[in-house]
Protein backbone atom coordinates (compact mmCIF):
# COMPACT_ATOMS: atom_id res chain seq x y z
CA UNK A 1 5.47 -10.77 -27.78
CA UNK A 2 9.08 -10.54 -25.72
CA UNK A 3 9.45 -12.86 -23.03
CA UNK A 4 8.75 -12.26 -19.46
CA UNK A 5 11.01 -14.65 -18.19
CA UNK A 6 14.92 -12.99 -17.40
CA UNK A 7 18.02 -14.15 -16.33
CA UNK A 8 18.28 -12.42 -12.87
CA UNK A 9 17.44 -9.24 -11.19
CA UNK A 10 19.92 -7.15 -13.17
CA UNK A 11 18.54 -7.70 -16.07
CA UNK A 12 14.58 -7.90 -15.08
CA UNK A 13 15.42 -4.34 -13.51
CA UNK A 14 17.75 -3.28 -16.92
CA UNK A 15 15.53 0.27 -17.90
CA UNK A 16 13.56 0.51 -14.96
CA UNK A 17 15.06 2.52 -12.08
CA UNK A 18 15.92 5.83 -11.96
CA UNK A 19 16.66 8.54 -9.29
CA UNK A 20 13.61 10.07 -7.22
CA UNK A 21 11.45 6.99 -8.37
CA UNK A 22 8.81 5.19 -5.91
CA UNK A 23 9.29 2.00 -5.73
CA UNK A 24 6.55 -0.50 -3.85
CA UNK A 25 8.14 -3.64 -1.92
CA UNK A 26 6.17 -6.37 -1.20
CA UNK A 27 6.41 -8.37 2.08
CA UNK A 28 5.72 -8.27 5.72
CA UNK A 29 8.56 -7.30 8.39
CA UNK A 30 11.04 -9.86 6.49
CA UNK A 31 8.56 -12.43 5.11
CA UNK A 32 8.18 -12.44 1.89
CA UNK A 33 10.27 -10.06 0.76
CA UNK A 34 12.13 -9.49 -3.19
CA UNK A 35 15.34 -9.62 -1.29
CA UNK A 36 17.27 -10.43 -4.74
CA UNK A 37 15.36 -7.79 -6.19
CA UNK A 38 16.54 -5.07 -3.25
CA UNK A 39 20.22 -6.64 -3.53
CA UNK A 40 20.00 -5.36 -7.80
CA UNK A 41 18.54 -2.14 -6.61
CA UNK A 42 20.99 -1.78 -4.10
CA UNK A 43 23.91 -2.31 -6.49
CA UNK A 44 22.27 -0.03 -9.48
CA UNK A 45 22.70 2.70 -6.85
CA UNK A 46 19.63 4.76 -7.54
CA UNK A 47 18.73 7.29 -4.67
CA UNK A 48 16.05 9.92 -3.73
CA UNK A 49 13.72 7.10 -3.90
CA UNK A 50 10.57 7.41 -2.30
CA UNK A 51 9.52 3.01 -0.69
CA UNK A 52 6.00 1.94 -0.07
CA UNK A 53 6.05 -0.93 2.22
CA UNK A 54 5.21 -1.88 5.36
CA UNK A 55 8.31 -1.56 7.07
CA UNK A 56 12.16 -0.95 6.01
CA UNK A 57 13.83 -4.25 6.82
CA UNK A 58 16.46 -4.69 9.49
CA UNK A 59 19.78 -2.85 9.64
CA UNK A 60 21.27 -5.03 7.51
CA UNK A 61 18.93 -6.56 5.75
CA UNK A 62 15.83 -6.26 3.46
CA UNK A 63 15.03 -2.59 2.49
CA UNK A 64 17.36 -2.36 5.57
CA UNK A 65 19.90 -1.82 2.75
CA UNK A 66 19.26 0.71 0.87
CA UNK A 67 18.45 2.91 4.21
CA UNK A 68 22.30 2.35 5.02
CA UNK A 69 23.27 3.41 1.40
CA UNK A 70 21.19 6.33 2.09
CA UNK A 71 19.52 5.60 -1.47
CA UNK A 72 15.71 6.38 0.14
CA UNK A 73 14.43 9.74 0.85
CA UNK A 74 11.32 8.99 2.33
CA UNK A 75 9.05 6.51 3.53
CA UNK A 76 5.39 5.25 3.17
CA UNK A 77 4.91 2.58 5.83
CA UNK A 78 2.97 0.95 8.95
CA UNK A 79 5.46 -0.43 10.94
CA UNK A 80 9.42 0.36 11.28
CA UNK A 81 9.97 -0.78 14.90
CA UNK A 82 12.87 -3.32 13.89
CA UNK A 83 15.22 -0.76 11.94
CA UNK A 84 17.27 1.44 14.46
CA UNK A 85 19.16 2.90 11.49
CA UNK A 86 15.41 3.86 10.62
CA UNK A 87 14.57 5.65 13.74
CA UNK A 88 17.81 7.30 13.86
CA UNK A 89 17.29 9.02 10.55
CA UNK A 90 13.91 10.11 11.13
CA UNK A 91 14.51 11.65 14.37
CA UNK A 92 17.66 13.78 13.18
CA UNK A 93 15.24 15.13 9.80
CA UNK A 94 17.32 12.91 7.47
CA UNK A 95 14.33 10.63 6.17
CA UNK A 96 11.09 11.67 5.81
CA UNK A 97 8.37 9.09 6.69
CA UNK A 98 4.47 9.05 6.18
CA UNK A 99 2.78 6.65 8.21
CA UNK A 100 -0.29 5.11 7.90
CA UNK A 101 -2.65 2.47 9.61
CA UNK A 102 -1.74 -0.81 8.17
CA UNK A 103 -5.12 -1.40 7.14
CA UNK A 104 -5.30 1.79 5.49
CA UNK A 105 -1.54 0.93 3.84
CA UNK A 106 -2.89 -2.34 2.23
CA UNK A 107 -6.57 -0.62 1.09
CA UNK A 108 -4.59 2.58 -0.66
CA UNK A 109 -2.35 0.39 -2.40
CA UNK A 110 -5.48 -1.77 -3.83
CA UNK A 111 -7.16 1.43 -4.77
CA UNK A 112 -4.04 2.17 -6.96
CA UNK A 113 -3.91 -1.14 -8.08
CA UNK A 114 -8.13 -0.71 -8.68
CA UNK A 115 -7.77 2.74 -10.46
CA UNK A 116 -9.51 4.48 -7.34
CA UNK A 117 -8.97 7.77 -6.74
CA UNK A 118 -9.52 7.77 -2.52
CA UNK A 119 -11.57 6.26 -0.76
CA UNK A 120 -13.12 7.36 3.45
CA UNK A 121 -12.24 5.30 6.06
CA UNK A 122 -13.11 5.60 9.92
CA UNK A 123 -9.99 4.24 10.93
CA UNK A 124 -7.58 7.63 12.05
CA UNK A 125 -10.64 9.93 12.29
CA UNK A 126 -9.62 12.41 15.53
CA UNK A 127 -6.07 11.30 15.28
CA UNK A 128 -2.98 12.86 13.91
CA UNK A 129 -3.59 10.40 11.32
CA UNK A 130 -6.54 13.02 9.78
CA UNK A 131 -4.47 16.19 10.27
CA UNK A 132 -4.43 18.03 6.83
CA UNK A 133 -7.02 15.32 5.32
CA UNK A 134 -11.04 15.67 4.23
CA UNK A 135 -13.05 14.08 6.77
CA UNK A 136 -16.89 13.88 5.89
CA UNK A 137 -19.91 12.93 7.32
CA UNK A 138 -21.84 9.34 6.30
CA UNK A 139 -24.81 8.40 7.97
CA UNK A 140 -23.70 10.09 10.99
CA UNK A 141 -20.15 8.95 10.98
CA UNK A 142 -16.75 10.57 10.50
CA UNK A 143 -14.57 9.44 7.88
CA UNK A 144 -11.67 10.71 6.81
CA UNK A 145 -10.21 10.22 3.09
CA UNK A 146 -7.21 8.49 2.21
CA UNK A 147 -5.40 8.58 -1.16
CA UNK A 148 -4.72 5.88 -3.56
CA UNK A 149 -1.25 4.59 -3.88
CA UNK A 150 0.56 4.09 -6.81
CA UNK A 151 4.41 2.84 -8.08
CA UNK A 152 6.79 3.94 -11.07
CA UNK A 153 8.24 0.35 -9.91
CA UNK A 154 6.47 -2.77 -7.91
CA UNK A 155 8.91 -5.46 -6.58
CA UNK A 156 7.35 -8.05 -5.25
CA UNK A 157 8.05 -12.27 -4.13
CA UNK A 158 5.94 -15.54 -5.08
CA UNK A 159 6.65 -18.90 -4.38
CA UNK A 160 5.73 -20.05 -7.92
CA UNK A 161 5.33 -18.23 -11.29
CA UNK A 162 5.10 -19.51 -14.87
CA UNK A 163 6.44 -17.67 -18.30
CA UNK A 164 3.36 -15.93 -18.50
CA UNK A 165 3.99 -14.16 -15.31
CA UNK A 166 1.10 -16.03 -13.45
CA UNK A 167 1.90 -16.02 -9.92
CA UNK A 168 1.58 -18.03 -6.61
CA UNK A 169 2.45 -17.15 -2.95
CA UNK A 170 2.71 -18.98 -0.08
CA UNK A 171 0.84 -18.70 3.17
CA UNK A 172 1.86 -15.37 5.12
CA UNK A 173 4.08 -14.28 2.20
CA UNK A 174 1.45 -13.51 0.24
CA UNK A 175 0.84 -10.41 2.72
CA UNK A 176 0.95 -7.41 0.73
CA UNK A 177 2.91 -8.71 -2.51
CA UNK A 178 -0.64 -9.12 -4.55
CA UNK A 179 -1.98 -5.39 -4.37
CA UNK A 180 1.63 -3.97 -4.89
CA UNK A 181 1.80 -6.35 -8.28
CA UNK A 182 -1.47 -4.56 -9.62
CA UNK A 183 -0.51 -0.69 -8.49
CA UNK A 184 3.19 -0.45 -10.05
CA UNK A 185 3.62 1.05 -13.60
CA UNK A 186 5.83 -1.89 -13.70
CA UNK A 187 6.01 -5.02 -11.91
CA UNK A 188 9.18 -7.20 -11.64
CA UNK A 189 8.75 -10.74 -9.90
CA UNK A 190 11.30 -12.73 -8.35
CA UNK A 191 10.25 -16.28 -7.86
CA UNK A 192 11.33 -19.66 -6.34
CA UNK A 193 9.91 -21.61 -8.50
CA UNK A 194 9.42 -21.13 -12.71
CA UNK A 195 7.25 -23.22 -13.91
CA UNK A 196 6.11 -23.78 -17.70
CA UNK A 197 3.22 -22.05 -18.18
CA UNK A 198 -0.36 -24.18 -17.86
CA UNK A 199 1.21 -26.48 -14.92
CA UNK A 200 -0.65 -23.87 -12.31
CA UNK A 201 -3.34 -24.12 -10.86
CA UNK A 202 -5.56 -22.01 -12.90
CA UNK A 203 -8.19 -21.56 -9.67
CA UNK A 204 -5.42 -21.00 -7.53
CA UNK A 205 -3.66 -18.18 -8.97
CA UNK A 206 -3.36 -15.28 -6.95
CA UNK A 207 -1.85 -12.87 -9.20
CA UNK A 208 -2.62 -13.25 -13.01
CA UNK A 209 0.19 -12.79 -15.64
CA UNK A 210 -1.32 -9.45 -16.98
CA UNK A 211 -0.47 -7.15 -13.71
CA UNK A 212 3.46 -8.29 -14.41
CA UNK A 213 5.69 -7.44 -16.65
CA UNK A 214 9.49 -9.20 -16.17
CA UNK A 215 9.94 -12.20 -13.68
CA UNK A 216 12.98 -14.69 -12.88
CA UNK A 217 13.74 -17.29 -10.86
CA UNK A 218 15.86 -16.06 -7.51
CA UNK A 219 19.33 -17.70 -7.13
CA UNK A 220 18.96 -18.09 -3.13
CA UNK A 221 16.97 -16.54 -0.68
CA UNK A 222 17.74 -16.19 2.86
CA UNK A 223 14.43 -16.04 4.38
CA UNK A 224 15.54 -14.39 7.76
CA UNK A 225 13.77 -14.16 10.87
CA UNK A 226 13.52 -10.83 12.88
CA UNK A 227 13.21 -12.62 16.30
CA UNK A 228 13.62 -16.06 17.08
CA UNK A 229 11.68 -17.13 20.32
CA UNK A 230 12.05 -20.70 21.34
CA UNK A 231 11.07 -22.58 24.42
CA UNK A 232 11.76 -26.12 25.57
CA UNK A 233 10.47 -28.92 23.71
CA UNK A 234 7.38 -30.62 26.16
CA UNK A 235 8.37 -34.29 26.59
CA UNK A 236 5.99 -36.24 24.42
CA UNK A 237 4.21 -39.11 26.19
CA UNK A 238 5.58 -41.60 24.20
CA UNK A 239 9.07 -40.40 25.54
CA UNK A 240 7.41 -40.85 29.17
CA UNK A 241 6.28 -44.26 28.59
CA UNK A 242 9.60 -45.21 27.10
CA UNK A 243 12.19 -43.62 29.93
């Protein structure tokens, strides 16, 4: 069997992309992101694409990228408050966008992931959200059905990963990076850690090797904040006693 395990995001990516592709990227605002991965993609130069995520990045940064490269036609997303580039090319027709509930965003990209067709959900029912969309009755209740979601490409971000592909996340950038690793066609990793395979935790691992297919071990990550919000320090009581 060929190795998983690549040099870098060129090569994990080598055969992969191609124009008018859609391309699911893990990670929340800019936590957890595949930034080395969207760097590679960004080079390659591939456009029309159609991104599932749930936002674009920053201006300059993140999926933030390949918006200024004008490499992605549309978007599937929940949030895109932090990209004025974004909002810019929406309002003047130049990007399409389809947005979505973030719940409902995370549940259509498991159903992919799943092999589920749709599935009804209350959330939207009444709202724009429903226009053009089934809505049945269950038990009384409205729901309206929602599509699965599904990738010719899934990029996502652990912390750790082994040769098998076995991968590990860390706290809140785990977000959506496990559901987009089982709903891509193909699923490239980047990791911060590669590990030899059977030093993981086997109880702990929260995606197994079989939903990916190439992984490598990122050469720096940035790990950017959107906002920074700070306030004084409160003086300990220790300091108190002490002055």
């Amino acid at each position: 069997m060929a190795s998983k395990t690549m040099d870098g995001a060129r090569e994990a990516l080598a055969g992969v992309l191609f124009d008018g592709m859609t391309i699911m990227a893990g990670g929340f605002g800019l936590c957890g992101i595949p930034e080395n991965l969207i760097a590679a993609i960004r080079e390659a130069g591939v456009k029309d694409l159609t991104v599932i995520s749930n936002n674009c990045g920053i201006d300059d940064f993140g999926l933030g990228i390949l918006l200024a490269g004008g490499q992605i036609r549309k978007m599937i997303s929940s949030y895109v408050g932090e990209n004025r580039l974004f909002a810019e090319l929406y309002l003047s027709g130049k990007l399409e966008l389809e947005f979505n509930p973030q719940g409902t965003l995370a549940e259509r990209i498991r159903a992919g992931g799943a092999g589920i067709p749709a599935f009804f959900t209350k959330t939207g029912v009444g709202t724009l959200v429903a226009e053009g969309k089934e809505v049945r009755e269950f038990d009384g209740e409205l729901y309206v059905m929602e599509r699965a979601l599904t990738a010719d490409l899934s990029i996502v971000k652990a912390y750790r990963g082994d040769h098998e592909g076995n991968l590990v996340y860390r706290r809140t950038a785990r977000n959506f990076n496990p559901m987009m690793a089982t709903a891509g066609k193909v699923t490239v990793a980047e990791v911060e850690e590669l590990v030899v395979t059977g030093r993981l935790d086997k109880d702990n691992i929260h995606t197994p090797g079989i939903y990916v297919d190439r992984l490598f071990k990122g050469p720096v990550f940035e790990k950017r904040i959107e906002q920074t919000t700070t306030r004084p320090r409160e003086e300990s009581t220790q300091e108190k006693v002490g002055a």
